[in-house]
C-alpha atoms as a PDB file:
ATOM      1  CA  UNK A   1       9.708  74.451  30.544  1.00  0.00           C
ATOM      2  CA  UNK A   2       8.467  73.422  26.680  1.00  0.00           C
ATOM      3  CA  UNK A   3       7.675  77.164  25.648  1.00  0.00           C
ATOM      4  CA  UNK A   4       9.644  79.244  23.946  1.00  0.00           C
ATOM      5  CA  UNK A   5       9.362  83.554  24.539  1.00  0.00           C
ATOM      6  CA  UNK A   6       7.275  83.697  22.121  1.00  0.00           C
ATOM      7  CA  UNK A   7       4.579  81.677  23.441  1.00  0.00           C
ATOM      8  CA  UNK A   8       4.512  83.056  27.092  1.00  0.00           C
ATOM      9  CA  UNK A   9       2.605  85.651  25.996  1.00  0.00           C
ATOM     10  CA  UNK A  10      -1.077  86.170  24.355  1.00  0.00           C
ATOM     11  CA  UNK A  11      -2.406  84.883  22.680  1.00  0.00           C
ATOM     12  CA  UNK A  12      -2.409  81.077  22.399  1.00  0.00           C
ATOM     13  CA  UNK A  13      -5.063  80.028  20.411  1.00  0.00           C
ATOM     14  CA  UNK A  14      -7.312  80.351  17.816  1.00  0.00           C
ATOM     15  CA  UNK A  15      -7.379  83.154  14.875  1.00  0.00           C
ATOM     16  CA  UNK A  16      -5.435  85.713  17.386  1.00  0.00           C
ATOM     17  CA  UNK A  17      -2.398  82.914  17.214  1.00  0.00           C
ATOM     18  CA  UNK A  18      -2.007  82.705  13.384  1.00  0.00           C
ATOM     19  CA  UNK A  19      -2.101  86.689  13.507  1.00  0.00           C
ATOM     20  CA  UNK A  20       0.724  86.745  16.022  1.00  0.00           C
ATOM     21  CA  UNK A  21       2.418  84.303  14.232  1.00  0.00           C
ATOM     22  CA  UNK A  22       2.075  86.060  10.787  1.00  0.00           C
ATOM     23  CA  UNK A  23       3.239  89.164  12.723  1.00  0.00           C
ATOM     24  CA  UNK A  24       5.964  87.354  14.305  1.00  0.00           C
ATOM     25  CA  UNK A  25       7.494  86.481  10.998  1.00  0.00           C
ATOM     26  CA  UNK A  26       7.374  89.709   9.401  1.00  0.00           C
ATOM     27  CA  UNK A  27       8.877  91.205  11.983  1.00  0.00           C
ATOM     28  CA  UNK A  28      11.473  88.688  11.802  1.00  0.00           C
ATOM     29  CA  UNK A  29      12.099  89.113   8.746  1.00  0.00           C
ATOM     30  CA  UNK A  30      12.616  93.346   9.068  1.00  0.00           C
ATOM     31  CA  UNK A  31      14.878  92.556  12.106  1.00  0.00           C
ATOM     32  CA  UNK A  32      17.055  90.287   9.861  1.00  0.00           C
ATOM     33  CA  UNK A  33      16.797  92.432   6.984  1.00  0.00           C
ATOM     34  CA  UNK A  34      18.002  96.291   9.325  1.00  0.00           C
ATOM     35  CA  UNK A  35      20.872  93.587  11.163  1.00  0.00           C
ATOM     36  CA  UNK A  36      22.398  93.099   7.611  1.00  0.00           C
ATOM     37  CA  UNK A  37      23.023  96.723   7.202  1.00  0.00           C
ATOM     38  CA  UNK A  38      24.111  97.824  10.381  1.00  0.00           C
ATOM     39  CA  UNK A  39      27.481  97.628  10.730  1.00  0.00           C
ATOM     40  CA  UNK A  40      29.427  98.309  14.106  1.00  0.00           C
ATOM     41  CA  UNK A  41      33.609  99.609  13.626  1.00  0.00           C
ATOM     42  CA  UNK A  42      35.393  96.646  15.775  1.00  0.00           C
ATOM     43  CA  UNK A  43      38.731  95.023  15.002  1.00  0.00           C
ATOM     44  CA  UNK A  44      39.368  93.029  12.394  1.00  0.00           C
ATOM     45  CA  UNK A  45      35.615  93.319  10.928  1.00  0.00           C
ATOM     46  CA  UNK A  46      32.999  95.376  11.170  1.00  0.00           C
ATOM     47  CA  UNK A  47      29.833  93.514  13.451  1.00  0.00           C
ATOM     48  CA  UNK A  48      26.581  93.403  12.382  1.00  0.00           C
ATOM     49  CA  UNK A  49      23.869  92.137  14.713  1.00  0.00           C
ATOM     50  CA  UNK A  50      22.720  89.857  11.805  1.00  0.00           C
ATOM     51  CA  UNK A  51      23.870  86.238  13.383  1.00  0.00           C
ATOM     52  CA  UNK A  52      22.713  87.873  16.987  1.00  0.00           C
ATOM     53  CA  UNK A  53      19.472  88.334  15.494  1.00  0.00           C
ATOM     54  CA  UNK A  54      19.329  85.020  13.915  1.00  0.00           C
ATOM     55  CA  UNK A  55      20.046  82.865  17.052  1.00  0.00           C
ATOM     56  CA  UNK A  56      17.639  85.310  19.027  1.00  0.00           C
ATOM     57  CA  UNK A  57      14.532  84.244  16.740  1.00  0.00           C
ATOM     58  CA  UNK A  58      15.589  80.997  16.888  1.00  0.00           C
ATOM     59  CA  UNK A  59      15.257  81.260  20.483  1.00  0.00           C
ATOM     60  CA  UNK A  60      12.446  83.275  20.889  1.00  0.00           C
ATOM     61  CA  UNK A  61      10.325  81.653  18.111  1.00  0.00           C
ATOM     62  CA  UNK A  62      10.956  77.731  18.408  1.00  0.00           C
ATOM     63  CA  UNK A  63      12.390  75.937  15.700  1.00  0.00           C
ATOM     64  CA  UNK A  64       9.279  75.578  13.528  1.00  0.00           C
ATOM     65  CA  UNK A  65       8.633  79.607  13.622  1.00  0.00           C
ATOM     66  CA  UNK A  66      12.352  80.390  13.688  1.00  0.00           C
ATOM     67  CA  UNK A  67      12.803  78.344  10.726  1.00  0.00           C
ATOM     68  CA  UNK A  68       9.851  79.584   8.455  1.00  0.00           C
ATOM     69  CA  UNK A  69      11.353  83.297   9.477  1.00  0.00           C
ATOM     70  CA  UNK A  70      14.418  82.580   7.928  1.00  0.00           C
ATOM     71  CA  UNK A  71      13.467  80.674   5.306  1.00  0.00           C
ATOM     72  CA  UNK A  72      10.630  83.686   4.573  1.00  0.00           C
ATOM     73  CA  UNK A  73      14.355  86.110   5.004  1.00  0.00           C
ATOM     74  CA  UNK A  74      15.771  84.302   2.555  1.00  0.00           C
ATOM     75  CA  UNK A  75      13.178  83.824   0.343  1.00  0.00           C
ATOM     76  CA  UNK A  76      12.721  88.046   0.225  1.00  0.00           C
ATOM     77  CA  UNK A  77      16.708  88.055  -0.474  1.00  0.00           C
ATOM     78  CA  UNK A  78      15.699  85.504  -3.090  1.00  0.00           C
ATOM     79  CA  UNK A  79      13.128  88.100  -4.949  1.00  0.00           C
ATOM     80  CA  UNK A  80      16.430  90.474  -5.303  1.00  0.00           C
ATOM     81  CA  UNK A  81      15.359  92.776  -2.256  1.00  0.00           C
ATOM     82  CA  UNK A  82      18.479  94.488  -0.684  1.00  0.00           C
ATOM     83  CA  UNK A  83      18.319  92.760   2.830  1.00  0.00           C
ATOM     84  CA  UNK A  84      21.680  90.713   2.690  1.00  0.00           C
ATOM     85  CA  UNK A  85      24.913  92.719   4.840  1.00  0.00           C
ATOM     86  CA  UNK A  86      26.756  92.633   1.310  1.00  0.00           C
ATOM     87  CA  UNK A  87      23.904  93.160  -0.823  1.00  0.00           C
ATOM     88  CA  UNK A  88      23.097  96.078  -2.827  1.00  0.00           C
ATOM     89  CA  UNK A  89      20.787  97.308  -5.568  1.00  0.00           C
ATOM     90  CA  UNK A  90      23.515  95.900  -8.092  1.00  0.00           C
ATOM     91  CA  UNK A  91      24.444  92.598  -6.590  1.00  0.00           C
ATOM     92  CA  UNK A  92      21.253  90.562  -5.212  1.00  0.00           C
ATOM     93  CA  UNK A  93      18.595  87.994  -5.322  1.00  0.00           C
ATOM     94  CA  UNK A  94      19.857  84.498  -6.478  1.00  0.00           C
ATOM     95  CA  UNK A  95      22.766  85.367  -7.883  1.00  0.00           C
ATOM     96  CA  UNK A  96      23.926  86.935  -4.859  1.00  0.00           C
ATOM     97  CA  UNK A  97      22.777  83.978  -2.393  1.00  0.00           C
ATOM     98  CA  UNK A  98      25.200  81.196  -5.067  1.00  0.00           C
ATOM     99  CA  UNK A  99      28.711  83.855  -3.985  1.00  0.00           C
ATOM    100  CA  UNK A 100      30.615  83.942  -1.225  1.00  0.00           C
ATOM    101  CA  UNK A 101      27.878  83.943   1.497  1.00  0.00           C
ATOM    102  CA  UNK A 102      25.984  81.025   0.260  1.00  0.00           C
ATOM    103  CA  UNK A 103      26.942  78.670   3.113  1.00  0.00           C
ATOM    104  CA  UNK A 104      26.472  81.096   6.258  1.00  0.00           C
ATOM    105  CA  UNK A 105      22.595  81.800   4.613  1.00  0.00           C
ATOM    106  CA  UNK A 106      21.759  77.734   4.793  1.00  0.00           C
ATOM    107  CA  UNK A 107      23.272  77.823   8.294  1.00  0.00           C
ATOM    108  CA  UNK A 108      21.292  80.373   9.463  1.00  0.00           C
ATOM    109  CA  UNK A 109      18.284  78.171   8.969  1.00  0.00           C
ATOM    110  CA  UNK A 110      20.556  75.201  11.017  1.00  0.00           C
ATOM    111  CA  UNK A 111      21.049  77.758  13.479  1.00  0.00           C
ATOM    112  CA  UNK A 112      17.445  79.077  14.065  1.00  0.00           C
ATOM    113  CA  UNK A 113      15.989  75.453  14.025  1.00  0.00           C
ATOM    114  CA  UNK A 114      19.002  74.444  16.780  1.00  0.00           C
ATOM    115  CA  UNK A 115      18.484  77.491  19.226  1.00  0.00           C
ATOM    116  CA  UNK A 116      14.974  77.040  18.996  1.00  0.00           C
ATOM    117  CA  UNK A 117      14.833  72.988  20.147  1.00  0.00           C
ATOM    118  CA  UNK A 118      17.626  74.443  23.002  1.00  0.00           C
ATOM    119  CA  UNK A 119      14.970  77.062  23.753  1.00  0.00           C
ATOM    120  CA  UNK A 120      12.051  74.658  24.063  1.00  0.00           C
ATOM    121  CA  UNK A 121      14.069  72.324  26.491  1.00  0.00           C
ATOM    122  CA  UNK A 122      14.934  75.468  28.542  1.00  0.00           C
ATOM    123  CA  UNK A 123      18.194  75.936  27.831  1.00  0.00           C
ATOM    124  CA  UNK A 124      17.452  79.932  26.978  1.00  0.00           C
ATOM    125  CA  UNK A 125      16.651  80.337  30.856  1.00  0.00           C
ATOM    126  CA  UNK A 126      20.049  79.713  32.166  1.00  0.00           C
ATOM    127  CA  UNK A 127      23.229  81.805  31.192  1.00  0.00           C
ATOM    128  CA  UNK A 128      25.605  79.334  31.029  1.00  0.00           C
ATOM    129  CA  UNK A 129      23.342  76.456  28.584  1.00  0.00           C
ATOM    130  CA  UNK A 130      22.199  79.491  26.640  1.00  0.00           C
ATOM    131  CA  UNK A 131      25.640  80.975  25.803  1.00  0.00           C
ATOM    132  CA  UNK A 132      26.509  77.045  24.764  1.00  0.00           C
ATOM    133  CA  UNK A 133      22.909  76.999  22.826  1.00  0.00           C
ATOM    134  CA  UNK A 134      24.921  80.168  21.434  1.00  0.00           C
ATOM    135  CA  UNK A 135      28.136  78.673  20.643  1.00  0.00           C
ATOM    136  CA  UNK A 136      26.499  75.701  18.534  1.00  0.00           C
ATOM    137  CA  UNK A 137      24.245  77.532  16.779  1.00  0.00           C
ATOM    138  CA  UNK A 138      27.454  80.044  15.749  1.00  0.00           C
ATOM    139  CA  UNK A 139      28.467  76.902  14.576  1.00  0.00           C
ATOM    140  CA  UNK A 140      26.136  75.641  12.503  1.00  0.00           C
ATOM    141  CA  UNK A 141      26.555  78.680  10.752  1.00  0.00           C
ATOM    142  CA  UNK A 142      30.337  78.753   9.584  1.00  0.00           C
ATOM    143  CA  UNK A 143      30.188  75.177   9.362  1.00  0.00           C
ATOM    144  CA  UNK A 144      28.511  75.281   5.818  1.00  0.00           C
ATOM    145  CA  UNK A 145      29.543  78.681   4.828  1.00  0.00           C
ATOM    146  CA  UNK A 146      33.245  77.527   5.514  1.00  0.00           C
ATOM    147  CA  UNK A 147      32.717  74.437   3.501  1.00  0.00           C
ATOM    148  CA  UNK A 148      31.065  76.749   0.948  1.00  0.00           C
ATOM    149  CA  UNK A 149      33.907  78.702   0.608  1.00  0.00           C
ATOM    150  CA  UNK A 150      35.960  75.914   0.191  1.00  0.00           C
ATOM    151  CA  UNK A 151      33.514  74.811  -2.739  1.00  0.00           C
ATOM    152  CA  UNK A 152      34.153  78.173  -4.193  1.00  0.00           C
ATOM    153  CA  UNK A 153      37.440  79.066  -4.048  1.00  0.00           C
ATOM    154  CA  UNK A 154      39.317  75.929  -3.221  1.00  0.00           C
ATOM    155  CA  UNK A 155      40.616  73.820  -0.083  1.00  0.00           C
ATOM    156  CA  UNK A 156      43.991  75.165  -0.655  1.00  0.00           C
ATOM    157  CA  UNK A 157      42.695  79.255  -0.303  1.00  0.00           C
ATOM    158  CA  UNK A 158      42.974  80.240   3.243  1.00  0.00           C
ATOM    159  CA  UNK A 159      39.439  79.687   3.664  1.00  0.00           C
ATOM    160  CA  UNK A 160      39.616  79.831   7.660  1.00  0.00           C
ATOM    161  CA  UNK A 161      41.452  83.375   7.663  1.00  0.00           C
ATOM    162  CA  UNK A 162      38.823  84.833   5.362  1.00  0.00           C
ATOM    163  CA  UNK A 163      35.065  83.437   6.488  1.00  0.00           C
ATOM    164  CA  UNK A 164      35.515  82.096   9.984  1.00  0.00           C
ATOM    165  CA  UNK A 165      38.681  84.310  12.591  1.00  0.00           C
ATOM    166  CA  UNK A 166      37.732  87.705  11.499  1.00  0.00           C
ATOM    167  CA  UNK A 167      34.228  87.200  13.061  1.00  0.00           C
ATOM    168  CA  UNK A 168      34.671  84.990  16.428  1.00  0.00           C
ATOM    169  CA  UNK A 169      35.676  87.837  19.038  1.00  0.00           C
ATOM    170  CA  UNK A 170      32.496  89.877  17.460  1.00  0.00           C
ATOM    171  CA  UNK A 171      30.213  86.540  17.834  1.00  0.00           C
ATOM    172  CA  UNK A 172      31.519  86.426  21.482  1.00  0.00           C
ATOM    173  CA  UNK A 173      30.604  89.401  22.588  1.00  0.00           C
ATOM    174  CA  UNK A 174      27.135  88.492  20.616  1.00  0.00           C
ATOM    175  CA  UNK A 175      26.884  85.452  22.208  1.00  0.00           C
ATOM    176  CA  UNK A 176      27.677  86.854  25.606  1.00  0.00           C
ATOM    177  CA  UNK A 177      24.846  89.219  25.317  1.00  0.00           C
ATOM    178  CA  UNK A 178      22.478  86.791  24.552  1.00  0.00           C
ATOM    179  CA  UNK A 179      23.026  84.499  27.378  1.00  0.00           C
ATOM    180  CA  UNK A 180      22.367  87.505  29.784  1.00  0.00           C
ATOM    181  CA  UNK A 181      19.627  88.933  27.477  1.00  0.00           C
ATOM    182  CA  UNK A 182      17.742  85.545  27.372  1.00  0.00           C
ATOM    183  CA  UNK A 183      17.142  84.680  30.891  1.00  0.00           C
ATOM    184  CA  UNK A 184      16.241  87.843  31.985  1.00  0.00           C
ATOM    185  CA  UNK A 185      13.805  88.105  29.668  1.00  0.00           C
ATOM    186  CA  UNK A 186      12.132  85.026  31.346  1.00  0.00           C
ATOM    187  CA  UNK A 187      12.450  86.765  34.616  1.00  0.00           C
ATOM    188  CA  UNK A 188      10.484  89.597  32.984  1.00  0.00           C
ATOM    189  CA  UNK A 189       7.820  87.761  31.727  1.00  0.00           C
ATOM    190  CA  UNK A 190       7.845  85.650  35.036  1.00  0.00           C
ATOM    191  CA  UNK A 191       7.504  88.847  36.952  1.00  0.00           C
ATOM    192  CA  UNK A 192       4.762  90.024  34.805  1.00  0.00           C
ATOM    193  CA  UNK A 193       2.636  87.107  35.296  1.00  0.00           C
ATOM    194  CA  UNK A 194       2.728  87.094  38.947  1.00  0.00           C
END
């Protein structure tokens, strides 16, 4: 029960595991960066996959792995890249990461690190604790880019109407699909093994 997806499979050791790794993170980081710019039509905001994405390397990864991915995301946003959902050849790097979605970036490393200490004590192989590994992590997101926004713009802006109830029926549908995602990808790799 103390592995994570990403280390049920080969390889475990040696050379091999620092090249998984490595490729683990980059591909990470291309996940986060395609998430950002996909952008679903739903009511009253469009969804991106991005915080999906986020709390599903957490998961998958651990918290030490899931954390450097981020931080590696963020760090590539950092270099002016265009690989934030708002981000654009114009608006980017540094600059960009001090606006508006300042917090929700630092929570996405909270988040990743969270999901993946649920995920090694097993809580990504049961719906129910996975969907609440899912709602905490969603969390620890708007918890500092609500503040953040508060920071910005003032406590006495509508700060809860603009960064946090546009985007919880989207995250619940996300957060649905991850808790039956999750567990029956342990199934899977269960099934493969046997």
């Amino acid at each position: 029960m103390n592995r994570v997806l990403s280390e049920a499979v080969a390889p475990s050791e040696g050379a091999a595991l620092w090249v998984k790794r490595a490729a683990l993170v980059a591909l990470g980081v291309a996940a986060m960066a395609v998430a950002a710019k996909i952008r679903v039509p739903f009511w009253p905001v469009p969804i991106t996959m991005q915080t999906f994405v986020v709390l599903s390397i957490g998961a998958a990864y651990g918290a030490r792995l899931g954390v450097a991915t981020i931080l590696a995301y963020l760090a590539v946003g950092a270099l002016g890249f265009d690989v934030f959902t708002g981000s654009s050849a114009e608006a980017n790097g540094l600059a960009y990461m001090a606006g508006s979605t300042g917090g929700y970036l630092v929570g996405f490393a909270l988040a990743a690190g969270f999901l993946g200490w649920a995920a090694r004590r097993g809580w990504d192989r049961s719906h129910g604790r996975m969907a609440l590994a899912m709602l905490i992590g969603s969390a620890l997101i708007y918890a500092p880019g609500v503040a953040w926004l508060g920071v910005l713009f003032g406590w006495d802006q509508p700060i809860l109407a603009w960064g946090l109830y546009p985007f919880l029926l989207g995250d619940a549908l996300k957060l649905a699909l991850a808790a039956l995602l999750f567990p029956l990808a342990w199934k899977a790799v269960g099934s493969a093994r046997a």
